[in-house]
PDB file of N, CA and C in Angstrom:
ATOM      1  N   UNK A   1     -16.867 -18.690   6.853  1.00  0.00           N
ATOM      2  CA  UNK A   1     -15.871 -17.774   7.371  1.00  0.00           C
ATOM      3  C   UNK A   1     -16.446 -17.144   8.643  1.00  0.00           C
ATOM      4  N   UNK A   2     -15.547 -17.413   9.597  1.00  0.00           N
ATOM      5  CA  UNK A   2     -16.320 -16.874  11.278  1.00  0.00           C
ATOM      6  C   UNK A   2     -15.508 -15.218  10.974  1.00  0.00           C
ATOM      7  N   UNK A   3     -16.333 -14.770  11.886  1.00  0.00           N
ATOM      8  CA  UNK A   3     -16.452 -13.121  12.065  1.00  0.00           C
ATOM      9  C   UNK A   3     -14.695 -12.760  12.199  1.00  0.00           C
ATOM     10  N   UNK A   4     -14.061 -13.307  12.838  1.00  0.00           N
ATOM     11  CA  UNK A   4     -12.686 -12.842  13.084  1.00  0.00           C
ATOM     12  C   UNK A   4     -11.844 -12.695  12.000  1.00  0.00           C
ATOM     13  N   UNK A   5     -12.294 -13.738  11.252  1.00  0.00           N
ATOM     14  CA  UNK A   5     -11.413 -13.716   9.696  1.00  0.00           C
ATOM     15  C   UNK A   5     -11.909 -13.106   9.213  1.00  0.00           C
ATOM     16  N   UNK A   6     -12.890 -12.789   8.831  1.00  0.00           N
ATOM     17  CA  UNK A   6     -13.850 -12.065   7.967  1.00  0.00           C
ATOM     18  C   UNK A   6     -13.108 -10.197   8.055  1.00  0.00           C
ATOM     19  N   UNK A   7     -13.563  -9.977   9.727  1.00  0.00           N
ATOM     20  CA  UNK A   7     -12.385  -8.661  10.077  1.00  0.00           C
ATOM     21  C   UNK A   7     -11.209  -8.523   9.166  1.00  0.00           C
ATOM     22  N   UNK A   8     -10.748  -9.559   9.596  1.00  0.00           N
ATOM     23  CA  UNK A   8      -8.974  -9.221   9.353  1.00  0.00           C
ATOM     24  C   UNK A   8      -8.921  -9.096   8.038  1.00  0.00           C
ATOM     25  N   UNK A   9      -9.602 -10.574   6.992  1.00  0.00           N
ATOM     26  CA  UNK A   9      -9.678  -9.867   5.582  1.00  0.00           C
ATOM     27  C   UNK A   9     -10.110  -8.492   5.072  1.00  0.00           C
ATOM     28  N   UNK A  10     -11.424  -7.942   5.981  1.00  0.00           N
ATOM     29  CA  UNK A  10     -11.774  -6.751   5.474  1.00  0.00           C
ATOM     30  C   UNK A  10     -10.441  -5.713   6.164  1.00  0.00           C
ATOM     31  N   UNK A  11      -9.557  -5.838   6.809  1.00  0.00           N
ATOM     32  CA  UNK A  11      -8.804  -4.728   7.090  1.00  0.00           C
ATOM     33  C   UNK A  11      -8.027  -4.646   5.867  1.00  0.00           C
ATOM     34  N   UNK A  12      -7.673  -5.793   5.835  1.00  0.00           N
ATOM     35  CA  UNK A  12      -6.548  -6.518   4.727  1.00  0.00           C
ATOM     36  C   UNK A  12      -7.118  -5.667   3.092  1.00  0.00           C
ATOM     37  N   UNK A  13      -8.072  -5.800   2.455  1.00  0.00           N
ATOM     38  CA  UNK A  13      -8.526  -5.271   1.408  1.00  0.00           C
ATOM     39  C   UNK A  13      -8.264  -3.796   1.948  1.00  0.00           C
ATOM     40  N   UNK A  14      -8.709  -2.994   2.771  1.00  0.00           N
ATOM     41  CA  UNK A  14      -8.821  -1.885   3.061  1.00  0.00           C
ATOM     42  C   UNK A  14      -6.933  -1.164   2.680  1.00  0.00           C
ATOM     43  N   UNK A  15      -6.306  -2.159   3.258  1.00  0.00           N
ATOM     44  CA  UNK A  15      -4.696  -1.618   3.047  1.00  0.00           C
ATOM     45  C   UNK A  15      -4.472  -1.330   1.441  1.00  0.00           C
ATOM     46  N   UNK A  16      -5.133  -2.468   1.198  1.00  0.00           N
ATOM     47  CA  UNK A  16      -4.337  -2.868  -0.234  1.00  0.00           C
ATOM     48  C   UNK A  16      -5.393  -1.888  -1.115  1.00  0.00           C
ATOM     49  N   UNK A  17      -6.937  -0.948  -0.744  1.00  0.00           N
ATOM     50  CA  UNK A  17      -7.057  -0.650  -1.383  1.00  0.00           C
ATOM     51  C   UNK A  17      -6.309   0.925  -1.149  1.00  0.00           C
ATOM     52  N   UNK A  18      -6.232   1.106  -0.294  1.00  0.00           N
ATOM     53  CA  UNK A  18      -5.217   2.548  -0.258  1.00  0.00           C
ATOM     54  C   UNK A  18      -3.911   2.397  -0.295  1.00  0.00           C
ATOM     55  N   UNK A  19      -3.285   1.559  -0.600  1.00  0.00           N
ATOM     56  CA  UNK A  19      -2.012   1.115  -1.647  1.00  0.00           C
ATOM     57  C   UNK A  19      -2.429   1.529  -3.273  1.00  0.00           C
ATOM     58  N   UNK A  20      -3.489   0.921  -3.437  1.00  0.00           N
ATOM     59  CA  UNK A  20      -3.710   0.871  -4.904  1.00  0.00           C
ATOM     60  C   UNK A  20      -3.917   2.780  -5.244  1.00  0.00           C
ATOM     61  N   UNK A  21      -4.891   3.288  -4.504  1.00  0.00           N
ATOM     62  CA  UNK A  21      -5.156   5.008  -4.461  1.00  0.00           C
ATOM     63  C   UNK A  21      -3.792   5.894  -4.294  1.00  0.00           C
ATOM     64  N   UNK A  22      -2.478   4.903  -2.966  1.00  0.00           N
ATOM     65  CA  UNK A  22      -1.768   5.732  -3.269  1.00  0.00           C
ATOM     66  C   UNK A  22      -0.803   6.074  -5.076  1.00  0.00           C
ATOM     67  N   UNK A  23      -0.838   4.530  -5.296  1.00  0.00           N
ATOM     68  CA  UNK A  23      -0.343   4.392  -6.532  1.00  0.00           C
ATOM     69  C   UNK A  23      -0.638   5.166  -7.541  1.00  0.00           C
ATOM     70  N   UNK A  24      -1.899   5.754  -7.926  1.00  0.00           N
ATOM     71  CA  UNK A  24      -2.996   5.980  -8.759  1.00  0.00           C
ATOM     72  C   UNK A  24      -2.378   7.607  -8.858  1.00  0.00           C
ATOM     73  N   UNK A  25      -2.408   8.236  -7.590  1.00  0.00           N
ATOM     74  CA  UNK A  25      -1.633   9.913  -7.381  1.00  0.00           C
ATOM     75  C   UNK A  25      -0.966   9.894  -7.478  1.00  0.00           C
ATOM     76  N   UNK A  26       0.543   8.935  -7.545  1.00  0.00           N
ATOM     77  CA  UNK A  26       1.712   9.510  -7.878  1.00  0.00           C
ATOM     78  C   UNK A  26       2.470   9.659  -6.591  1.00  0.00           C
ATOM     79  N   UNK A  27       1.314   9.130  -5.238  1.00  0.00           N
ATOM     80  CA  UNK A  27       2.122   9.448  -4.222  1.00  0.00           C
ATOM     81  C   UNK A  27       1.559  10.673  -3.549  1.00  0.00           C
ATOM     82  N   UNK A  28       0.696  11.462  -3.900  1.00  0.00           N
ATOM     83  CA  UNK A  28      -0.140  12.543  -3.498  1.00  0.00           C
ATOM     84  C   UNK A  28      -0.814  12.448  -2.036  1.00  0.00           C
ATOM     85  N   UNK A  29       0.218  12.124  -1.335  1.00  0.00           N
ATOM     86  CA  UNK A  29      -0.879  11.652  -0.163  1.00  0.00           C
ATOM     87  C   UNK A  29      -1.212  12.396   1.147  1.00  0.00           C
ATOM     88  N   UNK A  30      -1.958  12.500   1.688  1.00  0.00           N
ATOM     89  CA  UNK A  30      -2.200  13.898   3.066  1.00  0.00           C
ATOM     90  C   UNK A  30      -1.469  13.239   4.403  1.00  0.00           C
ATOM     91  N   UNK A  31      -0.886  11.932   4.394  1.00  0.00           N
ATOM     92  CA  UNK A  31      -0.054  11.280   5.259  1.00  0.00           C
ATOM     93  C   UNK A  31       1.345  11.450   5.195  1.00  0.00           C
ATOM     94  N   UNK A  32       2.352  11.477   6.208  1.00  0.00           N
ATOM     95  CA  UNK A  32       3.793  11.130   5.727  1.00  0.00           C
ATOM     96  C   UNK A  32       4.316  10.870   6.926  1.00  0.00           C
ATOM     97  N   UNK A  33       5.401  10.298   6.813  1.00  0.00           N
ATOM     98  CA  UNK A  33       5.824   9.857   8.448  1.00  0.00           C
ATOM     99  C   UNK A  33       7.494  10.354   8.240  1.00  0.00           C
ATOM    100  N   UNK A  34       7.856  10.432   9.358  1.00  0.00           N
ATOM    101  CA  UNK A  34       9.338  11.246   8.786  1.00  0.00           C
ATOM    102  C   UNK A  34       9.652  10.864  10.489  1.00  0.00           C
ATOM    103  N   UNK A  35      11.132  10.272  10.653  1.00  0.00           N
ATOM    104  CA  UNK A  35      12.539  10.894   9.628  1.00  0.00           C
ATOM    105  C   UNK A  35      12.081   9.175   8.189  1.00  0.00           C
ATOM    106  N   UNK A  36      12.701   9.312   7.397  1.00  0.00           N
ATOM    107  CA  UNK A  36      12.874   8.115   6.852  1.00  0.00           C
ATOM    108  C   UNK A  36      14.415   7.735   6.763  1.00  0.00           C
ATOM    109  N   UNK A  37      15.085   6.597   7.472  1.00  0.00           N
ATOM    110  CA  UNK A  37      16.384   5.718   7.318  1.00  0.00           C
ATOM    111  C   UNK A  37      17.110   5.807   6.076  1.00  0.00           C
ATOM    112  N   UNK A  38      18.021   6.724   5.372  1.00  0.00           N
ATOM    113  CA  UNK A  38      17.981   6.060   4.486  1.00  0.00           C
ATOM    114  C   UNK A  38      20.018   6.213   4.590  1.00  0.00           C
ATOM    115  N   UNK A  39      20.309   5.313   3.319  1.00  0.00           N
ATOM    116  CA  UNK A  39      22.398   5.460   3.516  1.00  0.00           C
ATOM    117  C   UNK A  39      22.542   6.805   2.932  1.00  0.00           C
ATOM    118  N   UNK A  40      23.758   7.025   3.908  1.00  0.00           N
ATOM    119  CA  UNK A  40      24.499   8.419   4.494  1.00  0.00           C
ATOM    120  C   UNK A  40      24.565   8.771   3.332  1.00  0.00           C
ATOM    121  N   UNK A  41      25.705   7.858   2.692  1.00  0.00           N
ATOM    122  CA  UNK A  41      26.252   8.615   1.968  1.00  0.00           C
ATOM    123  C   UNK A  41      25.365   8.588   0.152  1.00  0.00           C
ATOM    124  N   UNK A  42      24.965   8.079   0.391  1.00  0.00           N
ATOM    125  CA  UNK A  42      23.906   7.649  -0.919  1.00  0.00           C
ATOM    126  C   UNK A  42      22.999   9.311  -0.902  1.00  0.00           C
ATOM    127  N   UNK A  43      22.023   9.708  -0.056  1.00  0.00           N
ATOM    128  CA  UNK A  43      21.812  10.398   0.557  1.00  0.00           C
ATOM    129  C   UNK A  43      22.579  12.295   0.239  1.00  0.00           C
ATOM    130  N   UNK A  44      23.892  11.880   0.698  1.00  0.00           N
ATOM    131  CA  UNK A  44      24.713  13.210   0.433  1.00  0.00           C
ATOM    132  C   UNK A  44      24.833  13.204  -1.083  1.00  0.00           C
ATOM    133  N   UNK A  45      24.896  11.935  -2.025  1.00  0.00           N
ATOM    134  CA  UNK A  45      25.706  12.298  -2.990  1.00  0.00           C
ATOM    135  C   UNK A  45      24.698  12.791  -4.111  1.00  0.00           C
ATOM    136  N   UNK A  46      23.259  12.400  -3.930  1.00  0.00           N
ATOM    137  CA  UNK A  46      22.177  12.636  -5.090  1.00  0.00           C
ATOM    138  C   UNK A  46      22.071  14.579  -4.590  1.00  0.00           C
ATOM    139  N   UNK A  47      22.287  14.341  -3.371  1.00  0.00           N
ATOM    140  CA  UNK A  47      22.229  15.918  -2.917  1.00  0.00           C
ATOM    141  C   UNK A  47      23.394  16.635  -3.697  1.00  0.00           C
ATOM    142  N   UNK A  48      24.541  16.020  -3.366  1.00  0.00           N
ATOM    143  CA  UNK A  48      25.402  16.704  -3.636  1.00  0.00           C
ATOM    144  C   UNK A  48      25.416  16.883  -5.645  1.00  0.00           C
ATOM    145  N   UNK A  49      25.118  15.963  -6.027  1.00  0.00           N
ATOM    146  CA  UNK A  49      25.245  15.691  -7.272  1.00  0.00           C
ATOM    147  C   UNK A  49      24.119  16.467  -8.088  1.00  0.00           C
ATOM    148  N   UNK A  50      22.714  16.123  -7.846  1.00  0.00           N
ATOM    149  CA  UNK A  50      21.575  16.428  -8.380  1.00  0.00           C
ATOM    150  C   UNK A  50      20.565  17.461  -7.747  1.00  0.00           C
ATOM    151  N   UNK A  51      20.885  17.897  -6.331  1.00  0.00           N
ATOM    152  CA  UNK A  51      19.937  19.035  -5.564  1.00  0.00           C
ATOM    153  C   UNK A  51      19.022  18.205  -4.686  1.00  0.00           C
ATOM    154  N   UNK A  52      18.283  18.952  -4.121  1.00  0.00           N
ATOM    155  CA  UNK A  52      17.262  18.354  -3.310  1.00  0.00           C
ATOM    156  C   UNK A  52      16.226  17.838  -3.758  1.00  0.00           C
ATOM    157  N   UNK A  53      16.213  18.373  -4.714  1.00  0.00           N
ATOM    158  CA  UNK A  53      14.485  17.942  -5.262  1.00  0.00           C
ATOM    159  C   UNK A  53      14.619  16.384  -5.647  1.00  0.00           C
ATOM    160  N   UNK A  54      15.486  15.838  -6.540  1.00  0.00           N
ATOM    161  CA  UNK A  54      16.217  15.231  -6.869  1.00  0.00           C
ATOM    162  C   UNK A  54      15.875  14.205  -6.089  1.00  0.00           C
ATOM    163  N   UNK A  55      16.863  14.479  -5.175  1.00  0.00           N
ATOM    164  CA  UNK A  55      17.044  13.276  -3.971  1.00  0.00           C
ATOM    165  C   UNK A  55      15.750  13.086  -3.053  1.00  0.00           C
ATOM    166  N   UNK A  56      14.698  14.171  -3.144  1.00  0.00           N
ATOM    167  CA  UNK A  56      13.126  14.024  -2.787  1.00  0.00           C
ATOM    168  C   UNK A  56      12.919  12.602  -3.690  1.00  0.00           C
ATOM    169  N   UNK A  57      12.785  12.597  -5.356  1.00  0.00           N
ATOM    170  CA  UNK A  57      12.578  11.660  -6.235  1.00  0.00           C
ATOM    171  C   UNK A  57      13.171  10.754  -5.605  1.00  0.00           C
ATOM    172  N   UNK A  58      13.904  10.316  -5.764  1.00  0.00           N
ATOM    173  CA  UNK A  58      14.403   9.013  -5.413  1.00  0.00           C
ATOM    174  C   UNK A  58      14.859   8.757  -4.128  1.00  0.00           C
ATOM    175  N   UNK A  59      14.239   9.350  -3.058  1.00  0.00           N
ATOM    176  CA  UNK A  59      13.751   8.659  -1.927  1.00  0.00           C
ATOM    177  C   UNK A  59      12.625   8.319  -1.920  1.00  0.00           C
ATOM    178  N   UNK A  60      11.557   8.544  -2.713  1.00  0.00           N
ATOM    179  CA  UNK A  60      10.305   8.484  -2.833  1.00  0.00           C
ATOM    180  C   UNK A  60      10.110   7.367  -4.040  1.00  0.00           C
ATOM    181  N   UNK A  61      11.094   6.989  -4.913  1.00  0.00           N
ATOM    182  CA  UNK A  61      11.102   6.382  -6.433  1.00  0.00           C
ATOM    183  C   UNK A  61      11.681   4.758  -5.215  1.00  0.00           C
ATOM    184  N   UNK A  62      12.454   4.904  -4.146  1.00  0.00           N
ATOM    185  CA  UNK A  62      12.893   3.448  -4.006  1.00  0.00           C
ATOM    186  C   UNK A  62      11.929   3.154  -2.759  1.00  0.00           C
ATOM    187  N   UNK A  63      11.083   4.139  -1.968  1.00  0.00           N
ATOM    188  CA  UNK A  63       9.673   3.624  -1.258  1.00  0.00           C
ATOM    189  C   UNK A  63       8.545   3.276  -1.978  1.00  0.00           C
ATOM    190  N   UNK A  64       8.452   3.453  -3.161  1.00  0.00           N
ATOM    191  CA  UNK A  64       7.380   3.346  -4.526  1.00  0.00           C
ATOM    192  C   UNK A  64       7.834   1.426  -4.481  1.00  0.00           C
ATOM    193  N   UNK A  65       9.130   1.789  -5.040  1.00  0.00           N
ATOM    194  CA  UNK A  65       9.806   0.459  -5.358  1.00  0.00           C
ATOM    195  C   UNK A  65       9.388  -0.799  -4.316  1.00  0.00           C
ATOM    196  N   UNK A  66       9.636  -0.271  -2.981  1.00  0.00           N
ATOM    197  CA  UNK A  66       9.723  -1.217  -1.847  1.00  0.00           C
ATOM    198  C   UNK A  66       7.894  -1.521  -1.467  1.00  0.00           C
ATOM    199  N   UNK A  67       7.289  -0.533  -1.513  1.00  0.00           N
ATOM    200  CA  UNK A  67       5.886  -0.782  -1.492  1.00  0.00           C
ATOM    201  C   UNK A  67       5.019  -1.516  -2.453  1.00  0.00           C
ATOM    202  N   UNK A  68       5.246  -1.304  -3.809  1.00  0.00           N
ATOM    203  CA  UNK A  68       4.856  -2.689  -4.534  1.00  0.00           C
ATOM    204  C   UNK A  68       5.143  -3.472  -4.510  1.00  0.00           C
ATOM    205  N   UNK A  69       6.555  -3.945  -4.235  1.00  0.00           N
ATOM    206  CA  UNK A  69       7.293  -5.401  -3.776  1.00  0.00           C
ATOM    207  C   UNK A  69       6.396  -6.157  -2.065  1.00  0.00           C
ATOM    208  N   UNK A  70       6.361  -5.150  -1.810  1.00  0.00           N
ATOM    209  CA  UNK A  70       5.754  -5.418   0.253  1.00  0.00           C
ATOM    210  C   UNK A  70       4.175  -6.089  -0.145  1.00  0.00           C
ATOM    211  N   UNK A  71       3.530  -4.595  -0.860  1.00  0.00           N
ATOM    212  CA  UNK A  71       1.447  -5.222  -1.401  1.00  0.00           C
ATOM    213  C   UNK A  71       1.375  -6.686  -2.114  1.00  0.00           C
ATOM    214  N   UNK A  72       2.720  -6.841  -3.038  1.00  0.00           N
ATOM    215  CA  UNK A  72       2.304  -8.234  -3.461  1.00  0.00           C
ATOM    216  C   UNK A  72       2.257  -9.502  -2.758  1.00  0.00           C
ATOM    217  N   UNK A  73       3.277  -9.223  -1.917  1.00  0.00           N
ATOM    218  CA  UNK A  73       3.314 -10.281  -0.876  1.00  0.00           C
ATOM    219  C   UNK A  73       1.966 -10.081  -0.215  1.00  0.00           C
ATOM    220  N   UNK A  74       1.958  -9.173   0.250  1.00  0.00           N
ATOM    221  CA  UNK A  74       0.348  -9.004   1.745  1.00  0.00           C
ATOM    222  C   UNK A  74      -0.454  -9.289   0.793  1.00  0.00           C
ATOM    223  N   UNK A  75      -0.816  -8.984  -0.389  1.00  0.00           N
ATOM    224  CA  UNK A  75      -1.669  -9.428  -1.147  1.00  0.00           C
ATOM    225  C   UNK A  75      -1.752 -11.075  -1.306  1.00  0.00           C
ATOM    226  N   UNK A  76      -0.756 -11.830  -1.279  1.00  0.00           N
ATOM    227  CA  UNK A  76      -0.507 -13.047  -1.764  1.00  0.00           C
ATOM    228  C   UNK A  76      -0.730 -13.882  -0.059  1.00  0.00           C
ATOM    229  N   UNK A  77      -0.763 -12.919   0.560  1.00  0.00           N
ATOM    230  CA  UNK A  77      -0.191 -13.691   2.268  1.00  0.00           C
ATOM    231  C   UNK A  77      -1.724 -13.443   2.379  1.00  0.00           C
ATOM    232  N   UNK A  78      -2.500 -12.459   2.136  1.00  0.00           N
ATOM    233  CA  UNK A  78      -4.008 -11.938   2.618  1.00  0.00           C
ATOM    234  C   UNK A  78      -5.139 -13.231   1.894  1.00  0.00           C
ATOM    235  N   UNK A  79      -4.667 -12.594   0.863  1.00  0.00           N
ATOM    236  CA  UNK A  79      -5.732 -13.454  -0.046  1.00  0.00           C
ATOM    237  C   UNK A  79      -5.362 -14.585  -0.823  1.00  0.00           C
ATOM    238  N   UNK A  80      -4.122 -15.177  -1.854  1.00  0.00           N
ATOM    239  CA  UNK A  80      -3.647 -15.995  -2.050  1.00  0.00           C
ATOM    240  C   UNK A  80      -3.744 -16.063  -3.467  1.00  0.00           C
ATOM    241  N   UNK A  81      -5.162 -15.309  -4.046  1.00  0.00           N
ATOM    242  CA  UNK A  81      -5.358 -15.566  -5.967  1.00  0.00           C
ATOM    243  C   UNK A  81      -6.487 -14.226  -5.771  1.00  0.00           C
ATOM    244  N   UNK A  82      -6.426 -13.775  -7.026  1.00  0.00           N
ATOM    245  CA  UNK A  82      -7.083 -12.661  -7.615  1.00  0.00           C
ATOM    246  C   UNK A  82      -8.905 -13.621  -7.839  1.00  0.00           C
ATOM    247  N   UNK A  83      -9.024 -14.628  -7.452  1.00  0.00           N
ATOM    248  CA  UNK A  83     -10.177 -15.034  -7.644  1.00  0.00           C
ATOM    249  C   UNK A  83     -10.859 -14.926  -5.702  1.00  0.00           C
ATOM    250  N   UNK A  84     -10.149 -15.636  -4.894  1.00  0.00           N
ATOM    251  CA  UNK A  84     -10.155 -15.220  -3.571  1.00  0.00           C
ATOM    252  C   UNK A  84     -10.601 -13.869  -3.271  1.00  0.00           C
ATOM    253  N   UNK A  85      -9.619 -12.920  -3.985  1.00  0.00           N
ATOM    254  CA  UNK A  85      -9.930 -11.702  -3.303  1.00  0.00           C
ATOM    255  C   UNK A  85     -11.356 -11.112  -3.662  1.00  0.00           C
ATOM    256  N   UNK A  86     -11.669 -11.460  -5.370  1.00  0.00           N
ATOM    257  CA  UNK A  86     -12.960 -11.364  -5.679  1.00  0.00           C
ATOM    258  C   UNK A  86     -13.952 -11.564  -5.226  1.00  0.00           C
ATOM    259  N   UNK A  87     -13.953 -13.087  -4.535  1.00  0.00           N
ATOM    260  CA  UNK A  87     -15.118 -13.611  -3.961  1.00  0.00           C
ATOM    261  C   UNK A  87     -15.621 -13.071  -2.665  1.00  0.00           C
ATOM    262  N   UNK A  88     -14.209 -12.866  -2.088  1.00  0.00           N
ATOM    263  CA  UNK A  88     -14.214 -11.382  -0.929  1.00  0.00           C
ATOM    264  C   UNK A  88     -14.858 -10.730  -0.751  1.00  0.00           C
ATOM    265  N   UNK A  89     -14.453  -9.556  -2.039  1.00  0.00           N
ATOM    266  CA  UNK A  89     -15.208  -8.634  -1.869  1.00  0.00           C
ATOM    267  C   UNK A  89     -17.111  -8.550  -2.476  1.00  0.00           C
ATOM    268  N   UNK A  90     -17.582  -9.883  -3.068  1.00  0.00           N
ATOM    269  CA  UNK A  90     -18.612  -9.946  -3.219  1.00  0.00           C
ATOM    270  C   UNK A  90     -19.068 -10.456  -1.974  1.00  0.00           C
ATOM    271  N   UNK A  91     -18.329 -11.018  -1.033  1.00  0.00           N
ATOM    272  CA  UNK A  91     -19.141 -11.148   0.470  1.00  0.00           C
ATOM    273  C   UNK A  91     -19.412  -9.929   1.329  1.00  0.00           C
ATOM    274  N   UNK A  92     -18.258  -9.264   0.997  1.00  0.00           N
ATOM    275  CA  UNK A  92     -18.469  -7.613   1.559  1.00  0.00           C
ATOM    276  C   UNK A  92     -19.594  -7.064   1.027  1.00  0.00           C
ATOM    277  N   UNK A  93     -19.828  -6.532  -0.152  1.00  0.00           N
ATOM    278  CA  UNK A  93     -20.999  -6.236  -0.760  1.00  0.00           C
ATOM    279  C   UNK A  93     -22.165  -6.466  -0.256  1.00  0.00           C
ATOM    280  N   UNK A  94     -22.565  -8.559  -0.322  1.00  0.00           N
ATOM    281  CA  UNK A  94     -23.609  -8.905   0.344  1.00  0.00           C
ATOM    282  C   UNK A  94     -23.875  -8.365   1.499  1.00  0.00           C
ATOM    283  N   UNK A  95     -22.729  -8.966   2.514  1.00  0.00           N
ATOM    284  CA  UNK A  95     -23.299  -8.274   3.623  1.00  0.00           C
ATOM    285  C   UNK A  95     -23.531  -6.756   4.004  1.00  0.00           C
ATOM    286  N   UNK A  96     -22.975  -5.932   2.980  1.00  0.00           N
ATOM    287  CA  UNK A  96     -23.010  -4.549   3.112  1.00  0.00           C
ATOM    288  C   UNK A  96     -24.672  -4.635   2.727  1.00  0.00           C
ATOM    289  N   UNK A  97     -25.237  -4.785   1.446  1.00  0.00           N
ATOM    290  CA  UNK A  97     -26.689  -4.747   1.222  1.00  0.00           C
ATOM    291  C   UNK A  97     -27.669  -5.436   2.214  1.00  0.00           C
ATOM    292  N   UNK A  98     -26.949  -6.269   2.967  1.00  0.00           N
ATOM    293  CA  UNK A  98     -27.750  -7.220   4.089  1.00  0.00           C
ATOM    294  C   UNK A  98     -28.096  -6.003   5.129  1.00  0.00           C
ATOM    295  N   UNK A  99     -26.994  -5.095   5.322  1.00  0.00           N
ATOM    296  CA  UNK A  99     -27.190  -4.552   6.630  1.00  0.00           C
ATOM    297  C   UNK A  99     -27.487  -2.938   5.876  1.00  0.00           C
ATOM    298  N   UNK A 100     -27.504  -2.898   5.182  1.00  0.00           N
ATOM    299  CA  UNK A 100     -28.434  -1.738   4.204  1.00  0.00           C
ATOM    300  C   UNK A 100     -29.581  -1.756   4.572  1.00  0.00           C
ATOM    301  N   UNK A 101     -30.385  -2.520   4.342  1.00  0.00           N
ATOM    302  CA  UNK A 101     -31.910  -2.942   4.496  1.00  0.00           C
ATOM    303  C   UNK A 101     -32.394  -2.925   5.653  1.00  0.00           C
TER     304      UNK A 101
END
């Protein structure tokens, strides 16, 4: 594996492991990006129906949704098998203890 791939995989793990951390909180995260797109009227009616907080949940319950659907793919597009990604990150390791020393 030449240095360029090697990068891109290590960015690649890096996503997917703060995917996995965001998962882990519930969503607890010190990031947020705003406005978020979402339908009008879908939007008015959890408001109108259920309050704000509410419609906080499930704008946040169908980006939950859309983000595990998105990691499996990048996961599957990054690495391809849960044995791949393993072997990965035992090259990371090595070379992390390589350049330890």
């Amino acid at each position: 594996m030449d240095q360029e791939e090697y990068d891109r995989k290590y960015v690649n793990l890096k996503v997917l492991k703060s995917i996995q951390e965001y998962s882990k909180t519930e969503g607890a995260s010190s990031a947020a990006v705003y406005p978020i797109r979402v339908p009008e009227e879908l939007l008015y009616q959890v408001l109108k129906l259920q309050g704000p907080d509410n419609a906080d949940k499930l704008i946040h319950h169908i980006f939950r949704s859309g983000l595990d659907i998105w990691s499996e793919e990048f996961f599957t597009e990054a690495f391809g098998s849960q044995e791949n990604l393993e072997r990965f990150i035992e090259l990371v390791k090595k070379r992390t203890r390589i350049n330890d020393e």
